[in-house]
Protein backbone atom coordinates (compact mmCIF):
# COMPACT_ATOMS: atom_id res chain seq x y z
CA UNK A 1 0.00 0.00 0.00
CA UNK A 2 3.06 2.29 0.79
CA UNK A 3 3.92 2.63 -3.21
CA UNK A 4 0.49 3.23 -4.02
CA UNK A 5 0.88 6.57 -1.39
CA UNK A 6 3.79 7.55 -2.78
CA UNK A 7 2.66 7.17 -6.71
CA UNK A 8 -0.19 9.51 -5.21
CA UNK A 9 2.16 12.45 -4.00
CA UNK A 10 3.93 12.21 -6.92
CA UNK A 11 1.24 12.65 -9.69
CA UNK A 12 0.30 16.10 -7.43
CA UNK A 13 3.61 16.83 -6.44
CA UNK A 14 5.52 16.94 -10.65
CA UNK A 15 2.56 19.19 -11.61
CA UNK A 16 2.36 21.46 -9.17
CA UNK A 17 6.18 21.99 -9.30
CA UNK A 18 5.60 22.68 -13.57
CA UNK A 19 2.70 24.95 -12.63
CA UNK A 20 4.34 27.05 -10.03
CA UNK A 21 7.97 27.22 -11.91
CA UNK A 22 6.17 28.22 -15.06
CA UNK A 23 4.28 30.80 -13.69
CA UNK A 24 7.06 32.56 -12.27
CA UNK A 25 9.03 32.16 -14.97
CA UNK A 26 6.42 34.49 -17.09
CA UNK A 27 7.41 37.30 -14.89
CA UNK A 28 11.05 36.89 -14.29
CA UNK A 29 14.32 34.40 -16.15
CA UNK A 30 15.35 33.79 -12.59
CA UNK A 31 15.15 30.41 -11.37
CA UNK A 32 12.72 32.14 -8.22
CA UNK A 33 10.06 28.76 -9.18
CA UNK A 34 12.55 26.13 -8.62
CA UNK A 35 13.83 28.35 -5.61
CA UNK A 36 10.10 28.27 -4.27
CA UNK A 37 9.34 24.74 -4.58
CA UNK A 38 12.20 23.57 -3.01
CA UNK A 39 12.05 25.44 0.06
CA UNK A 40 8.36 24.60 0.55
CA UNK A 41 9.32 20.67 -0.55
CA UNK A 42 11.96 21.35 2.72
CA UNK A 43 9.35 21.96 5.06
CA UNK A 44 6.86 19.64 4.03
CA UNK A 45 9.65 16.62 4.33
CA UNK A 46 10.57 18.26 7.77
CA UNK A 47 7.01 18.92 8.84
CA UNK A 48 6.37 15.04 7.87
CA UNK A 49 9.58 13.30 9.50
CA UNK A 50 7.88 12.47 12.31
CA UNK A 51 4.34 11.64 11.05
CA UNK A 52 3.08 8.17 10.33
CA UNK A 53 4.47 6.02 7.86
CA UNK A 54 1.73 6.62 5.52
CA UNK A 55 1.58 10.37 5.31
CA UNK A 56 5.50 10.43 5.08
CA UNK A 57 5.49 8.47 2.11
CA UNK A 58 2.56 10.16 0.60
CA UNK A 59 3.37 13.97 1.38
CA UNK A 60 7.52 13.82 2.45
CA UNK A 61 8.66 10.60 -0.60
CA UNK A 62 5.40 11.13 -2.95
CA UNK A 63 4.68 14.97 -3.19
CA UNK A 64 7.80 16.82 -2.16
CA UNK A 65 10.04 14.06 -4.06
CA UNK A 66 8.47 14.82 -7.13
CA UNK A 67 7.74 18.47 -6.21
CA UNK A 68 11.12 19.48 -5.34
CA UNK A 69 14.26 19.30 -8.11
CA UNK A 70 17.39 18.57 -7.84
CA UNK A 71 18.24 18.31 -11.41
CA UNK A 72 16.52 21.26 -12.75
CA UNK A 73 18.36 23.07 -9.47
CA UNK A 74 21.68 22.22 -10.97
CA UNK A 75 20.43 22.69 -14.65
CA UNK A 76 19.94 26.35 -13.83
CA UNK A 77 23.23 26.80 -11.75
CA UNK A 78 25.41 25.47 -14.65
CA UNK A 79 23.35 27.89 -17.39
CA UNK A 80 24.04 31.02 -14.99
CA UNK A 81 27.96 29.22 -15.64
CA UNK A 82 27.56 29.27 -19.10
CA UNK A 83 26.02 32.92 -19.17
CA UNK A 84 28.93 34.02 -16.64
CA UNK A 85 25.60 35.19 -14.49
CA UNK A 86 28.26 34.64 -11.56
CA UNK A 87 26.50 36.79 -8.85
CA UNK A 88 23.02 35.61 -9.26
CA UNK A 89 24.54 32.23 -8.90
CA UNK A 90 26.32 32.52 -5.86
CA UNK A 91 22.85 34.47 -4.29
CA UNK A 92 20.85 31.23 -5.87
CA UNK A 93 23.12 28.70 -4.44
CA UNK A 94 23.34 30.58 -0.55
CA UNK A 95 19.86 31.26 -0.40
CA UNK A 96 18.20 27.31 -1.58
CA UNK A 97 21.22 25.93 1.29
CA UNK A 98 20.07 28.63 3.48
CA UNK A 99 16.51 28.66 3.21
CA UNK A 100 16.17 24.70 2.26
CA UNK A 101 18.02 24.36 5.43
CA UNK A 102 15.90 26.54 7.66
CA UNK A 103 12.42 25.41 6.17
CA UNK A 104 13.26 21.73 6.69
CA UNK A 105 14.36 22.87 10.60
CA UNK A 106 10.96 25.01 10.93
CA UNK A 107 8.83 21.89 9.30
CA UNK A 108 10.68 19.42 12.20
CA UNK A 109 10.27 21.78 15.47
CA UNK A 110 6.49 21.92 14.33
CA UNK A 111 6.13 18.84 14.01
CA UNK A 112 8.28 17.87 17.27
């Protein structure tokens, strides 16, 4: 039953990350959507750490696995490279550690 959870988070989580990253992206060619999603993906999966099996794998492994990005993070870092956008890497890179960091601590002492 625990894959069927997670398939469920995932089929909300991929489209809601698409939806909110292309959205933003109308407005601005700053990676601010991936930026988003993966801070609120970090305090889902620390709001859920301590939760039942089932809603961990549905909302922590299921939506913020396939709502947060890893790949698309590192796809934009290495086309600010290639456009020798230097500064708004370094700000991109500081503030998803930073604020990854912090929402996955605020999503745990709520949940503790």
């Amino acid at each position: 039953m625990n894959t069927l959870y997670v398939i469920l988070g995932a089929a909300v989580g991929a489209p809601a990350r698409f939806a909110i990253d292309q959205y933003i992206r109308k407005f601005t060619d700053k990676p601010y959507g991936i930026f988003l999603v993966n801070v609120i993906g970090s305090f889902i999966i620390g709001l859920t750490f301590t939760k039942s099996e089932t809603i961990y794998d549905l909302l922590a492994v299921g939506f913020a696995g396939a709502f947060t990005t890893w790949s698309t993070f590192m796809l934009d870092i290495y086309l600010g490279f290639e456009l020798k956008r230097y500064r708004e890497i370094t700000i991109n890179l500081v503030m998803s550690l930073g604020f990854g960091l912090a929402a996955a601590y605020l999503g745990l002492q709520i949940a503790g």
